[in-house]
PDB file of N, CA and C in Angstrom:
ATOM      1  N   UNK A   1       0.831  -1.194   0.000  1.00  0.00           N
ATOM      2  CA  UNK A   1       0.000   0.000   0.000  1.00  0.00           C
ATOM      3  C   UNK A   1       0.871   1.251   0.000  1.00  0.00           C
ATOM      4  N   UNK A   2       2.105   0.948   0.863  1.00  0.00           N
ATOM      5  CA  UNK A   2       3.006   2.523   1.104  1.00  0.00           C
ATOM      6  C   UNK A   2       3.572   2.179  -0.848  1.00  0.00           C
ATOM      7  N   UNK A   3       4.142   1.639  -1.160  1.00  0.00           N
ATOM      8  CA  UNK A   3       4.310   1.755  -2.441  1.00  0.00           C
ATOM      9  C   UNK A   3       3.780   2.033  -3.181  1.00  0.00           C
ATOM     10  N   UNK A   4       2.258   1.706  -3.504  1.00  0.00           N
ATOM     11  CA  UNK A   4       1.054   2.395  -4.488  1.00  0.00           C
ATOM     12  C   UNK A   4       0.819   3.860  -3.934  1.00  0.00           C
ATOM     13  N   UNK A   5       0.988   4.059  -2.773  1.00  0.00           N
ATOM     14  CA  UNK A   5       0.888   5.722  -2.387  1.00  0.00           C
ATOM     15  C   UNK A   5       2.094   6.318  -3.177  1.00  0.00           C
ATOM     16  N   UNK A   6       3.232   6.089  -2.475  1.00  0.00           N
ATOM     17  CA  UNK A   6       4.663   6.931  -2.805  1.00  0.00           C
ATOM     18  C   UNK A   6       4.081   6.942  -4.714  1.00  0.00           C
ATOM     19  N   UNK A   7       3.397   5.880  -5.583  1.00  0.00           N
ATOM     20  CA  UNK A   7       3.578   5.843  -6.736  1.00  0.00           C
ATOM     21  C   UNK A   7       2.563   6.910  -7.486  1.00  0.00           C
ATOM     22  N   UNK A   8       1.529   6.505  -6.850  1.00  0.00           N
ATOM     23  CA  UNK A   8       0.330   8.105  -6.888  1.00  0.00           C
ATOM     24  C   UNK A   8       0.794   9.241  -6.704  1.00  0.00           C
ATOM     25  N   UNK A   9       1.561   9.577  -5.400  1.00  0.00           N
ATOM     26  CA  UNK A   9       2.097  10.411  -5.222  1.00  0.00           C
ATOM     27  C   UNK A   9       3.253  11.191  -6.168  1.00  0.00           C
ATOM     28  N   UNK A  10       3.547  10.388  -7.388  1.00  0.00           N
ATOM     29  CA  UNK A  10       4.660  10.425  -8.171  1.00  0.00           C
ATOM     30  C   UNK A  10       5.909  10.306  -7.727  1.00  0.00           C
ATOM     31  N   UNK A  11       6.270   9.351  -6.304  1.00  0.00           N
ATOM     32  CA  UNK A  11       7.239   9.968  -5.814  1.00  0.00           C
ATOM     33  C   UNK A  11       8.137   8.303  -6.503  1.00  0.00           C
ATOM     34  N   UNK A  12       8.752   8.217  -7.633  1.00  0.00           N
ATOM     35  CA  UNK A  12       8.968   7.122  -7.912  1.00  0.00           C
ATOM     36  C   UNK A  12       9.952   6.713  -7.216  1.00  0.00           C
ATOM     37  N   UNK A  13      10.991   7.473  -7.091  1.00  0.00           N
ATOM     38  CA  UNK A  13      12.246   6.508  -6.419  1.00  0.00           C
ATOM     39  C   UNK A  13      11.842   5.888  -4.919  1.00  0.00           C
ATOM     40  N   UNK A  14      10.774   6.412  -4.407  1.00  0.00           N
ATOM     41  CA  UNK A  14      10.241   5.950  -2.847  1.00  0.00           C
ATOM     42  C   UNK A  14       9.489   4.849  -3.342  1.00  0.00           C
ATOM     43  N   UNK A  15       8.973   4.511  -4.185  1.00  0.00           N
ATOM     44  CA  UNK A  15       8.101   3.481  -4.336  1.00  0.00           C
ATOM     45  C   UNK A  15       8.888   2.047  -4.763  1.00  0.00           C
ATOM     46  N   UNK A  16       9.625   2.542  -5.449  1.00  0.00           N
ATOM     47  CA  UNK A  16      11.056   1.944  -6.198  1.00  0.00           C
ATOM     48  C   UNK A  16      11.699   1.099  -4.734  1.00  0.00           C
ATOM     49  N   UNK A  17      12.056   1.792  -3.864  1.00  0.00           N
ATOM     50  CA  UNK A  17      12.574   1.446  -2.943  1.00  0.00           C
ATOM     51  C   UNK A  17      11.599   0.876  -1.830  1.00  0.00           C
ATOM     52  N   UNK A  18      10.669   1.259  -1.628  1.00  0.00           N
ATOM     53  CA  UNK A  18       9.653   0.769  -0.846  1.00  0.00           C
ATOM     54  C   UNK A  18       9.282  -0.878  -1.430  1.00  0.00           C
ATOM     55  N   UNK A  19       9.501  -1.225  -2.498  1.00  0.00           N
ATOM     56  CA  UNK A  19       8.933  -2.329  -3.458  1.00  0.00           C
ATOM     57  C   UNK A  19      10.281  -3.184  -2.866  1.00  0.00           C
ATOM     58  N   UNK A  20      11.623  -2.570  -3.056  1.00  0.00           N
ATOM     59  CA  UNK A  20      12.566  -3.130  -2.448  1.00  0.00           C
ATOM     60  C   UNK A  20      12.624  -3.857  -1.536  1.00  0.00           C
ATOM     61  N   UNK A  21      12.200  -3.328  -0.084  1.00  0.00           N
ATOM     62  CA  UNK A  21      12.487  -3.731   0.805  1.00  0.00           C
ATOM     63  C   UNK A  21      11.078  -4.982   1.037  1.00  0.00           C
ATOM     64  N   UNK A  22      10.083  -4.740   0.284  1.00  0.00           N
ATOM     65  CA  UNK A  22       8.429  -5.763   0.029  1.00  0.00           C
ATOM     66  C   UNK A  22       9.772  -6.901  -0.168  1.00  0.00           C
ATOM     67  N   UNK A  23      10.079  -6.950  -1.024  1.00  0.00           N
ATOM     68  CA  UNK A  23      10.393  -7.830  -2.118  1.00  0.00           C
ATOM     69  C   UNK A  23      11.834  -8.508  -1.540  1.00  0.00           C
ATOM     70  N   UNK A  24      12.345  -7.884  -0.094  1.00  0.00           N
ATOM     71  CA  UNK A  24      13.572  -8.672   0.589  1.00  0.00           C
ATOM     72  C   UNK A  24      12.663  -9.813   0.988  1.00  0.00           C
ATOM     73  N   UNK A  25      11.826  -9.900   1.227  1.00  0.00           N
ATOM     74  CA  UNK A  25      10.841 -10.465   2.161  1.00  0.00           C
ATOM     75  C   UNK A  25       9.708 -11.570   1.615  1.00  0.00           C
ATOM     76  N   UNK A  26       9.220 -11.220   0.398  1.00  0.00           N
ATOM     77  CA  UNK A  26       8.214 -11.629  -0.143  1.00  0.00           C
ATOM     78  C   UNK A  26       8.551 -11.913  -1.514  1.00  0.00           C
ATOM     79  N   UNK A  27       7.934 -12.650  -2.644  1.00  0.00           N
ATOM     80  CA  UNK A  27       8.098 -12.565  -4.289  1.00  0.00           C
ATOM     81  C   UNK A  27       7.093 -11.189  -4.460  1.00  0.00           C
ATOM     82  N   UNK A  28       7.626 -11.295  -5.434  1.00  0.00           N
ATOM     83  CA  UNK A  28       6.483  -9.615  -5.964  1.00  0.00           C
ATOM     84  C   UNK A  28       5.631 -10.121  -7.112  1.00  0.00           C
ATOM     85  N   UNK A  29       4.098  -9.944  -6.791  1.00  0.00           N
ATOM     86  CA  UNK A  29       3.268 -10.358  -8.133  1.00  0.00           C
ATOM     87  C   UNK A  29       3.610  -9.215  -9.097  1.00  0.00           C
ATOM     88  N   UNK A  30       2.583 -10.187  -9.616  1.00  0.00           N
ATOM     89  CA  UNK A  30       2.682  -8.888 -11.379  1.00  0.00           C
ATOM     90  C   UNK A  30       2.243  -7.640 -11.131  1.00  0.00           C
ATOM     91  N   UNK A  31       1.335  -7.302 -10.695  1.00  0.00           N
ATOM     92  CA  UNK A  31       0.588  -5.702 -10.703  1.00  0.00           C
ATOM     93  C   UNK A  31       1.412  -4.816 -10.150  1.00  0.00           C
ATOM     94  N   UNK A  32       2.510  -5.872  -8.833  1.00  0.00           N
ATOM     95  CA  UNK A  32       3.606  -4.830  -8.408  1.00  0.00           C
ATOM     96  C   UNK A  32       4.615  -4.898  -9.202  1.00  0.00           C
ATOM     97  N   UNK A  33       5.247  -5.964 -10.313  1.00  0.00           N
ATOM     98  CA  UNK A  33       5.809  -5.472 -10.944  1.00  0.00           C
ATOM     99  C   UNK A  33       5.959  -4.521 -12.390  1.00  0.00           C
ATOM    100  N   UNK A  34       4.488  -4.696 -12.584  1.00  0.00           N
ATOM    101  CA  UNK A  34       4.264  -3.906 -13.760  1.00  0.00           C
ATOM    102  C   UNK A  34       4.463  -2.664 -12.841  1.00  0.00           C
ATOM    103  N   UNK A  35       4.329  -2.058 -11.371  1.00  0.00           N
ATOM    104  CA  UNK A  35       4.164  -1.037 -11.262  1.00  0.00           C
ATOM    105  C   UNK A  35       5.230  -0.503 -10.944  1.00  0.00           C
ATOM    106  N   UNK A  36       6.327  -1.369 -10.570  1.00  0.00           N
ATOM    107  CA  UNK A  36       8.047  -0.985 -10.617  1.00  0.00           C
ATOM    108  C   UNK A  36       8.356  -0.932 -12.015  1.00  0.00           C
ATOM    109  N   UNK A  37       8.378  -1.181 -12.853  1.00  0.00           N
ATOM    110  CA  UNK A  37       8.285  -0.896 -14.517  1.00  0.00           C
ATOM    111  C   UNK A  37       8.279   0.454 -14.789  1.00  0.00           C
ATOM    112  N   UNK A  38       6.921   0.770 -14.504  1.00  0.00           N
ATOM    113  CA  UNK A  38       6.369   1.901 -14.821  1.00  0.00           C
ATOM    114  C   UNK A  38       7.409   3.610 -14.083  1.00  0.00           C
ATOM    115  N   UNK A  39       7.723   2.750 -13.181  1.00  0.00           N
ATOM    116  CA  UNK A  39       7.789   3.799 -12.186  1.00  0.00           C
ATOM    117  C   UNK A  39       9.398   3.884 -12.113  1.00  0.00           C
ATOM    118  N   UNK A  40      10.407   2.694 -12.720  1.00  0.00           N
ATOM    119  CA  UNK A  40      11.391   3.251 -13.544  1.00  0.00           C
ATOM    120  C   UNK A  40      11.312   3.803 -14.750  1.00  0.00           C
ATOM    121  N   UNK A  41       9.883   3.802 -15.374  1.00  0.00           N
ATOM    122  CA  UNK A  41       9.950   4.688 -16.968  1.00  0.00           C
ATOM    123  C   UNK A  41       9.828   6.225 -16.330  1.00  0.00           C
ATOM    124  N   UNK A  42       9.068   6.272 -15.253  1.00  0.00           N
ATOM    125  CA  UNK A  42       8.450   7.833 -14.908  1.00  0.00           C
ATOM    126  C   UNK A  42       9.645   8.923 -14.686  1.00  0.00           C
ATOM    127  N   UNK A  43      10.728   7.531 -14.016  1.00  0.00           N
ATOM    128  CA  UNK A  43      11.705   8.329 -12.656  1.00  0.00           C
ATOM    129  C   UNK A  43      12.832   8.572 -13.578  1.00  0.00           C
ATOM    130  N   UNK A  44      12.242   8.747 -15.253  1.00  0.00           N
ATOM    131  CA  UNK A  44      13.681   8.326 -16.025  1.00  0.00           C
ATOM    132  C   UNK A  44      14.559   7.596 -16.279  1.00  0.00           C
ATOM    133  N   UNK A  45      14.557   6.099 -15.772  1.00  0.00           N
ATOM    134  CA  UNK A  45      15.092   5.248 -16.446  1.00  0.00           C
ATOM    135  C   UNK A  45      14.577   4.107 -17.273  1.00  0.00           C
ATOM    136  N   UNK A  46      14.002   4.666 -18.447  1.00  0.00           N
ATOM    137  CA  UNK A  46      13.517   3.738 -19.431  1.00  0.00           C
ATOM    138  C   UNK A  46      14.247   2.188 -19.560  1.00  0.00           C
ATOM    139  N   UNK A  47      15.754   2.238 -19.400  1.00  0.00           N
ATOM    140  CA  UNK A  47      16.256   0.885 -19.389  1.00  0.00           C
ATOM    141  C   UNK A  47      16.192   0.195 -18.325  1.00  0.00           C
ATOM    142  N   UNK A  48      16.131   0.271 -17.622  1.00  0.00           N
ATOM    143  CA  UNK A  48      15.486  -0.560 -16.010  1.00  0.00           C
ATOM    144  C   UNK A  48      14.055  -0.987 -16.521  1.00  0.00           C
ATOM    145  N   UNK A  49      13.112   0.237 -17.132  1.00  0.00           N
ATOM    146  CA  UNK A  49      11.869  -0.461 -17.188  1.00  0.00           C
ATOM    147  C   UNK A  49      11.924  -1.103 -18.208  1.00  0.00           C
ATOM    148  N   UNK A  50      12.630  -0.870 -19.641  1.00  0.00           N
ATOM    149  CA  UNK A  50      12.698  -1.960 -20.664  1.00  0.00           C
ATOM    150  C   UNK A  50      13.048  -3.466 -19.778  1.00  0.00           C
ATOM    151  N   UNK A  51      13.915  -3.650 -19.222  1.00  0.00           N
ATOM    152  CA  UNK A  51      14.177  -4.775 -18.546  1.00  0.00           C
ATOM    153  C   UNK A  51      12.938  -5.536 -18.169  1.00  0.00           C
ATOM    154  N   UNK A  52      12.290  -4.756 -16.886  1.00  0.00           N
ATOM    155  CA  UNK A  52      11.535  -5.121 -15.989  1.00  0.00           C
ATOM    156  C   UNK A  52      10.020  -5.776 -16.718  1.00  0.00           C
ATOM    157  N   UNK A  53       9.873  -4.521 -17.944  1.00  0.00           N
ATOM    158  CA  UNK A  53       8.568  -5.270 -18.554  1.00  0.00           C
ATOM    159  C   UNK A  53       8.999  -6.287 -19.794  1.00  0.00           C
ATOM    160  N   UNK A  54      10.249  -6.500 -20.315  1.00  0.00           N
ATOM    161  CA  UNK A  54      10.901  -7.627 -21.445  1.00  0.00           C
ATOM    162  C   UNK A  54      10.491  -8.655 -20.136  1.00  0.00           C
ATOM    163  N   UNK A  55      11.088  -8.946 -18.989  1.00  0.00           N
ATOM    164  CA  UNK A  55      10.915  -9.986 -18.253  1.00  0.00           C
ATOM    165  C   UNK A  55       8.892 -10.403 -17.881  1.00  0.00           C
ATOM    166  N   UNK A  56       8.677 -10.097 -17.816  1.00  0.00           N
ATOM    167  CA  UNK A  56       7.340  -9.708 -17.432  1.00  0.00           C
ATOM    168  C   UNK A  56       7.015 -10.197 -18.822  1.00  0.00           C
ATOM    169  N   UNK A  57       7.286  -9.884 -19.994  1.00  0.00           N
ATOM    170  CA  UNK A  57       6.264 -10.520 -21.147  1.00  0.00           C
ATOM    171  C   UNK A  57       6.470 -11.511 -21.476  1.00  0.00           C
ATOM    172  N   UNK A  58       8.405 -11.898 -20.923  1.00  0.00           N
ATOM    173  CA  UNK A  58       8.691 -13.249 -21.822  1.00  0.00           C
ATOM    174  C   UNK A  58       7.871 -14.407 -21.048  1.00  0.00           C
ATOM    175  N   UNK A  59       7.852 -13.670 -19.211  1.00  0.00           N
ATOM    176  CA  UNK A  59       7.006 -14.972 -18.546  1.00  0.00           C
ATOM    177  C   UNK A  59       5.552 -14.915 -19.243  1.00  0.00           C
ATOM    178  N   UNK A  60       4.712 -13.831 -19.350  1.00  0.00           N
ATOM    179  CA  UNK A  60       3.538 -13.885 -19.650  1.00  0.00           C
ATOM    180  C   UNK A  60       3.262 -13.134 -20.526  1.00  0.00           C
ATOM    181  N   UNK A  61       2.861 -12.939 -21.746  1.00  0.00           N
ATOM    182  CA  UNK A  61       2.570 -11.884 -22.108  1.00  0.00           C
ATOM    183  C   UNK A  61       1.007 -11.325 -21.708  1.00  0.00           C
ATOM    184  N   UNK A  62       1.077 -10.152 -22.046  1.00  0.00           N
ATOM    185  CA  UNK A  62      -0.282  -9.150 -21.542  1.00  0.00           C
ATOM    186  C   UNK A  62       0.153  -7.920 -22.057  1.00  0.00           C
ATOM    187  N   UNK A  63      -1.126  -7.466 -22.483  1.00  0.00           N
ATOM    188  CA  UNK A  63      -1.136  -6.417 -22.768  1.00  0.00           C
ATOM    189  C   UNK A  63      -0.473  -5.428 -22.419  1.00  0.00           C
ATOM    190  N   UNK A  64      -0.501  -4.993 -20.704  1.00  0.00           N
ATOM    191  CA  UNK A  64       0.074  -4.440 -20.085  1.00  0.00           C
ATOM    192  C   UNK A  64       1.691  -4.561 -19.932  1.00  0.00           C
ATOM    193  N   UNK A  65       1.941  -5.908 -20.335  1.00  0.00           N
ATOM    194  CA  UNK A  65       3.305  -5.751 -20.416  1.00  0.00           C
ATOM    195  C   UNK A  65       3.677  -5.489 -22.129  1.00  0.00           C
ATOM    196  N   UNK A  66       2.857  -5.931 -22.378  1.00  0.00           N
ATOM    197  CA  UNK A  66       3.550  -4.980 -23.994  1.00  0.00           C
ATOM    198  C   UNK A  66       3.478  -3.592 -23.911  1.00  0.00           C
ATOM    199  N   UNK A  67       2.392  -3.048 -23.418  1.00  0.00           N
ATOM    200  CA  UNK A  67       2.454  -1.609 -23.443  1.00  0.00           C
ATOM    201  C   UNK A  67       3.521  -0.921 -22.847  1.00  0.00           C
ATOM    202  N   UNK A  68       4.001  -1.666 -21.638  1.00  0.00           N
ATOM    203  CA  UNK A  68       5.159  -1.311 -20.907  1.00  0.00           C
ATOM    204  C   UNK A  68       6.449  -1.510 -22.048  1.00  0.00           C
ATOM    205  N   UNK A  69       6.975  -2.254 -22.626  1.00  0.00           N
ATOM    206  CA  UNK A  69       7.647  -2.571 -23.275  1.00  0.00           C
ATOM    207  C   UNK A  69       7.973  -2.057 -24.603  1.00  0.00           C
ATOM    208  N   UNK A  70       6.790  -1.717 -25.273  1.00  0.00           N
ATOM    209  CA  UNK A  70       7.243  -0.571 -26.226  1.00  0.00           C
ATOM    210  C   UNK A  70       7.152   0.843 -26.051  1.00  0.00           C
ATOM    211  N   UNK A  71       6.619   1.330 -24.882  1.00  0.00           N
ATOM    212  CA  UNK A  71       6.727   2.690 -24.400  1.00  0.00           C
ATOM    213  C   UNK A  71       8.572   2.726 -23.874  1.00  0.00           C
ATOM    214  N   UNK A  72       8.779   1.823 -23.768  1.00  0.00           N
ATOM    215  CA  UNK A  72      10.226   2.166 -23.165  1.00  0.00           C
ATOM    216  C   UNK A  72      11.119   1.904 -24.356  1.00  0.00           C
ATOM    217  N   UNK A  73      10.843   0.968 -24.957  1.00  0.00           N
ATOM    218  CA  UNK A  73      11.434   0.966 -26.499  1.00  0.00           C
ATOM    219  C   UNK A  73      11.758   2.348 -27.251  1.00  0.00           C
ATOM    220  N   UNK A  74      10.484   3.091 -27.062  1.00  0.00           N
ATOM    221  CA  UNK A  74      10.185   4.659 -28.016  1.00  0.00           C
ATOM    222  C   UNK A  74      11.406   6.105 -26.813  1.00  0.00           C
ATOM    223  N   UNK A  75      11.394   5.267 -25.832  1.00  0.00           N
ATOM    224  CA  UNK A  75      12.001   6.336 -24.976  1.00  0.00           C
ATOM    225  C   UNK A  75      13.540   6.203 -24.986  1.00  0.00           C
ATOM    226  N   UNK A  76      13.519   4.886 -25.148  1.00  0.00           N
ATOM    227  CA  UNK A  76      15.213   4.589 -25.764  1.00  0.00           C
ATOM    228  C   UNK A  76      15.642   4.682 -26.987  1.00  0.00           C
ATOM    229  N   UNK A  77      14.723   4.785 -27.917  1.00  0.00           N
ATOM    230  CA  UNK A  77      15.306   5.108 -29.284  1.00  0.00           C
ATOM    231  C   UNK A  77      15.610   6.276 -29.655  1.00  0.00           C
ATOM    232  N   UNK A  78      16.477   6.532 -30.684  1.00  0.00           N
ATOM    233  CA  UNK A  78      17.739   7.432 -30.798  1.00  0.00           C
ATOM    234  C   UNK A  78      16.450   8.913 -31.313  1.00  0.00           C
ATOM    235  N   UNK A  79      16.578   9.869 -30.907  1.00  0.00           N
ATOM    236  CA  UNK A  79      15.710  10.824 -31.636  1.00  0.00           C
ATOM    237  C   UNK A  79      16.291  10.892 -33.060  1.00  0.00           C
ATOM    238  N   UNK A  80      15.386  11.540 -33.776  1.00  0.00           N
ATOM    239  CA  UNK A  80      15.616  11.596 -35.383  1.00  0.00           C
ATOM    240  C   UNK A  80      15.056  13.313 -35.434  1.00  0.00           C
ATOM    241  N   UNK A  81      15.950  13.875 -36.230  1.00  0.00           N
ATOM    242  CA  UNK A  81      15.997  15.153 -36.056  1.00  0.00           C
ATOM    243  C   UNK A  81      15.765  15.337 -38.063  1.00  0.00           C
ATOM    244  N   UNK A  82      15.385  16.555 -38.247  1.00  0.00           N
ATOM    245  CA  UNK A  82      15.142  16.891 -39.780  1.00  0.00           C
ATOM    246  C   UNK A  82      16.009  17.871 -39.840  1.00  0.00           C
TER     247      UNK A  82
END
């Protein structure tokens, strides 16, 4: 719950870390990891979340993890300038 707050809250690196210390302790389902995904795309690191949702689709795919997965794709690709 403190992690879905800190993540509402936009406060990603607290949620990031809050998920951390869940996850010394416990496995992390999917909804929390789609939401550590997300919340390395927010906090600026698209390649953490490319990771996080590539893993996430190869176990399952879903929608949600594709969406995760090519949003971070588009954020890592090289800009193209005219």
């Amino acid at each position: 719950q403190q992690a879905r707050a800190a993540f509402d809250a936009r406060d990603y690196a607290g949620s990031i870390a809050l998920l951390n210390r869940r996850g010394a302790l416990t496995s992390e389902p999917r909804d929390l990891t789609l939401m550590r995904g997300w919340a390395h795309y927010h906090g600026g690191n698209a390649a953490n979340a490319k990771a996080v949702f590539a893993r996430l689709d190869a176990q399952m795919s879903s929608r949600a993890s594709r969406k995760g997965l090519s949003a971070s794709k588009r954020k890592l690709a090289p800009k193209v300038t005219r």
